[in-house]
Protein backbone atom coordinates (compact mmCIF):
# COMPACT_ATOMS: atom_id res chain seq x y z
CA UNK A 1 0.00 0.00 0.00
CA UNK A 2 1.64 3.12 -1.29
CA UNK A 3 2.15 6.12 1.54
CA UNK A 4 0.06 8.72 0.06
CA UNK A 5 1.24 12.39 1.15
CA UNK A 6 -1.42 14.61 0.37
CA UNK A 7 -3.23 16.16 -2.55
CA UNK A 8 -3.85 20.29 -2.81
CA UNK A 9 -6.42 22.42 -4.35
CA UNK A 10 -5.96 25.72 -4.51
CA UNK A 11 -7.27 28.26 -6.73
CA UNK A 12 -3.66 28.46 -8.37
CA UNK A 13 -2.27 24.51 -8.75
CA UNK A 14 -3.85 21.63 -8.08
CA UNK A 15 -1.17 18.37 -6.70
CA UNK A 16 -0.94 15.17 -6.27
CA UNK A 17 1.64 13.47 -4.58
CA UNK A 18 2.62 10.29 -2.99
CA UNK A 19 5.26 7.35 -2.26
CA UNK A 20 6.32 4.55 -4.63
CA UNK A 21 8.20 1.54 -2.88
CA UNK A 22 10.06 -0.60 -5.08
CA UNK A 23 13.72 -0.44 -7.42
CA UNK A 24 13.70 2.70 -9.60
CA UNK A 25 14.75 1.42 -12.81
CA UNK A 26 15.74 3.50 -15.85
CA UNK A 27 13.97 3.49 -19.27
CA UNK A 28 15.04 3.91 -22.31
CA UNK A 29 18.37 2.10 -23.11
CA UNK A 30 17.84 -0.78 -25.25
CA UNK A 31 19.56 -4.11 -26.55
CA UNK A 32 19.03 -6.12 -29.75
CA UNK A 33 17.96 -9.15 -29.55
CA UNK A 34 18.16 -10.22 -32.92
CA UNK A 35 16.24 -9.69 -36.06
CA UNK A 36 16.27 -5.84 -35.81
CA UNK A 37 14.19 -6.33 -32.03
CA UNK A 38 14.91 -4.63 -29.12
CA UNK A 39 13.93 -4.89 -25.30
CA UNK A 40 14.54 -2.38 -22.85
CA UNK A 41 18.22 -2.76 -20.59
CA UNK A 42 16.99 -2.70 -17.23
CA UNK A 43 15.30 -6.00 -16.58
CA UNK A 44 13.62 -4.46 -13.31
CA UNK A 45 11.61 -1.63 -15.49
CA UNK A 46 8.46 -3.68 -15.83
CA UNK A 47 8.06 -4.23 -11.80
CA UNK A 48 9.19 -0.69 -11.13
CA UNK A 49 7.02 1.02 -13.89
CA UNK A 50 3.97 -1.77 -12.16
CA UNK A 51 4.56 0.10 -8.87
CA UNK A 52 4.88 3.66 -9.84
CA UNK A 53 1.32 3.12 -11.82
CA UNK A 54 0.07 1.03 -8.86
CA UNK A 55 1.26 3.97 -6.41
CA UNK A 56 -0.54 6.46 -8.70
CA UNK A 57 -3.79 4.44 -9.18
CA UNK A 58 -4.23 4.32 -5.64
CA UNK A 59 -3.68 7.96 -4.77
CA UNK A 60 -5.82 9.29 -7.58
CA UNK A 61 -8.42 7.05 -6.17
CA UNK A 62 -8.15 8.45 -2.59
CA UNK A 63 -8.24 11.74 -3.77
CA UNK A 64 -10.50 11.69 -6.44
CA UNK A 65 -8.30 13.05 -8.20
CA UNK A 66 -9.24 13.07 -12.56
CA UNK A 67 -6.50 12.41 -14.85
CA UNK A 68 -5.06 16.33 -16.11
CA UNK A 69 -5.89 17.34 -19.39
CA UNK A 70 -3.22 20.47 -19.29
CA UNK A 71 0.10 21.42 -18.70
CA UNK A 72 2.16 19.68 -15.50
CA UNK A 73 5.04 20.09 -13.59
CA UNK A 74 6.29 16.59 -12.34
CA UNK A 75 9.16 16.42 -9.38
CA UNK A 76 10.64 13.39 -8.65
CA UNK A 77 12.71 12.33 -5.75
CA UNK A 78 14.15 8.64 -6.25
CA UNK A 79 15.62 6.72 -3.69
CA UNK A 80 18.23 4.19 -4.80
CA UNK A 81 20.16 1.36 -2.85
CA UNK A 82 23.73 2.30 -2.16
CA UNK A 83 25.64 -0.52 -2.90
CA UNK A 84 26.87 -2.47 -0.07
CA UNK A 85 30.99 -1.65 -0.96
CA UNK A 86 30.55 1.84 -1.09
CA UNK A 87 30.40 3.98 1.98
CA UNK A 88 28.52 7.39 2.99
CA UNK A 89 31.64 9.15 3.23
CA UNK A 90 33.37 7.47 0.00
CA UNK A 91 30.19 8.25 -2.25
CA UNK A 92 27.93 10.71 -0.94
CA UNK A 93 25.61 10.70 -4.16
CA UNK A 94 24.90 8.53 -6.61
CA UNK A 95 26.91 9.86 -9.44
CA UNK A 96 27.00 6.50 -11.61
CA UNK A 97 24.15 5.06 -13.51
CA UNK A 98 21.54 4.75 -13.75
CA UNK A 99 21.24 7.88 -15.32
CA UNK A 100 18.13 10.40 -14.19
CA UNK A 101 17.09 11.34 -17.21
CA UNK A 102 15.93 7.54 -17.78
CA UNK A 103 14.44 7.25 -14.51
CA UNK A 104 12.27 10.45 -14.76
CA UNK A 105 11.47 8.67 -18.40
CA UNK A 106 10.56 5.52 -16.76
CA UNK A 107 7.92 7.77 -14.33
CA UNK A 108 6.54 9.83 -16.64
CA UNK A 109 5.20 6.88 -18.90
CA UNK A 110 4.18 4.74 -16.11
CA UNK A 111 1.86 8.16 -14.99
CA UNK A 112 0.07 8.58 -18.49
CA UNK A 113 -3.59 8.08 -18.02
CA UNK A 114 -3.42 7.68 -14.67
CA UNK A 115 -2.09 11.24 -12.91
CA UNK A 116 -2.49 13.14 -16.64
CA UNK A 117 -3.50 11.78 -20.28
CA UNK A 118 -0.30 12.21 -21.28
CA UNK A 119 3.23 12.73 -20.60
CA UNK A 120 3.86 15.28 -23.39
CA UNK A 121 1.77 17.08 -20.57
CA UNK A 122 4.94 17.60 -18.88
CA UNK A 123 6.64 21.19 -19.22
CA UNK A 124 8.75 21.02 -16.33
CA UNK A 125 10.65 18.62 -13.98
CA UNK A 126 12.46 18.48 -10.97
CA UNK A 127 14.42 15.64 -9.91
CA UNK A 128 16.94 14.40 -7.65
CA UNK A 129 18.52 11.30 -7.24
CA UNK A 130 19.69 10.02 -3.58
CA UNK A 131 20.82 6.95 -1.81
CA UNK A 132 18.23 4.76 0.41
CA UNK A 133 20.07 5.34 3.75
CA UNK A 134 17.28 6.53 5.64
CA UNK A 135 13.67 4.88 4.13
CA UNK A 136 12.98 2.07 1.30
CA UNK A 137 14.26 2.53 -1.85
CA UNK A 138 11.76 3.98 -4.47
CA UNK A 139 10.33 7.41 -5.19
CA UNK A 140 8.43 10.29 -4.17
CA UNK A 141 6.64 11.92 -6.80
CA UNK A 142 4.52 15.01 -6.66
CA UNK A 143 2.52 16.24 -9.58
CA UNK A 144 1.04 20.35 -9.86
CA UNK A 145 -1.21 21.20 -12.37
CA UNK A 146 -0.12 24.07 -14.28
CA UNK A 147 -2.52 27.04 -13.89
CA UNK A 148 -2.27 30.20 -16.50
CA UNK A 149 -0.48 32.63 -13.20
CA UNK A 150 2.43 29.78 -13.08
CA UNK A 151 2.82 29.37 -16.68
CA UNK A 152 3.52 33.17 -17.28
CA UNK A 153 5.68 33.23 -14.03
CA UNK A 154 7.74 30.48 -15.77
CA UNK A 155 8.03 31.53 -19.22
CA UNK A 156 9.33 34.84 -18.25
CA UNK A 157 12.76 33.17 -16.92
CA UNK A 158 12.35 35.42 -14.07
CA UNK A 159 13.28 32.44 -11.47
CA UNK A 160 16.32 31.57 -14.00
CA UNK A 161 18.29 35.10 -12.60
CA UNK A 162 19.53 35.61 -16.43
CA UNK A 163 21.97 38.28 -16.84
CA UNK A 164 20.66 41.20 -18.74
């Protein structure tokens, strides 16, 4: 049963959010298998793409919440095992693979028609990848509908500090 964290509706963004236990796994590299076929690398994607959309299911049930029909900004915080030879104080981060960009990928798929139609939907992300020290590994994810106030604000590059 997934840890749900809460869901907001304000009159400027509407949110989702909640916990996903399981192994992130990335999507998006894939190997030939002969006869110009490919499957995906990671041969944990199909249980960890099952959870995320199990994770998701459940929340949007508990909150009612309707899958979004416009834009989305989709954070991701994903919680990996640290390997049992490296230390805290030898790797802090996980700078190897697997890579973030393919676990966001991974994510945003396993989210389409559940959390929003689809995940073209997505105009922004923020992500982070950590090790598992302290809880399960897996994910938080948090999802904000995209009202017309934040799109401006973000378009505008304001938040970006750009010099003139």
């Amino acid at each position: 049963m997934p840890h749900l964290l809460k869901a907001r509706d304000t009159l400027e963004s509407v949110e989702i959010s909640f916990d996903v236990i399981g192994r992130p796994a990335p999507q998006g590299s894939k190997k030939s298998i002969g006869n110009n076929r490919f499957i995906e690398s990671s041969k944990f994607l199909p249980a960890w793409r099952a959870d995320v959309k199990s994770a998701a299911i459940h929340a949007t049930q508990v909150y009612g919440w309707q899958a979004v029909t416009g834009p989305v900004e989709l954070e991701i915080m994903f919680y990996l095992d640290r390997p049992s030879s490296i230390s805290r104080t030898a790797r802090p981060y996980p700078i190897v693979a697997p890579d973030l960009d393919k676990l966001i990928r991974g994510v945003g798929d396993s989210l389409t028609g559940v959390v929003y139609e689809d995940d073209a939907q997505v105009i922004r992300v923020l992500a982070w990848k950590t090790y598992a020290d302290t809880r399960p590994p897996g994910a938080f994810i948090r999802v904000n509908e995209l009202s017309q106030f934040d799109n401006e604000a973000f378009q505008s590059f304001d938040f970006l500090d750009l010099p003139d």
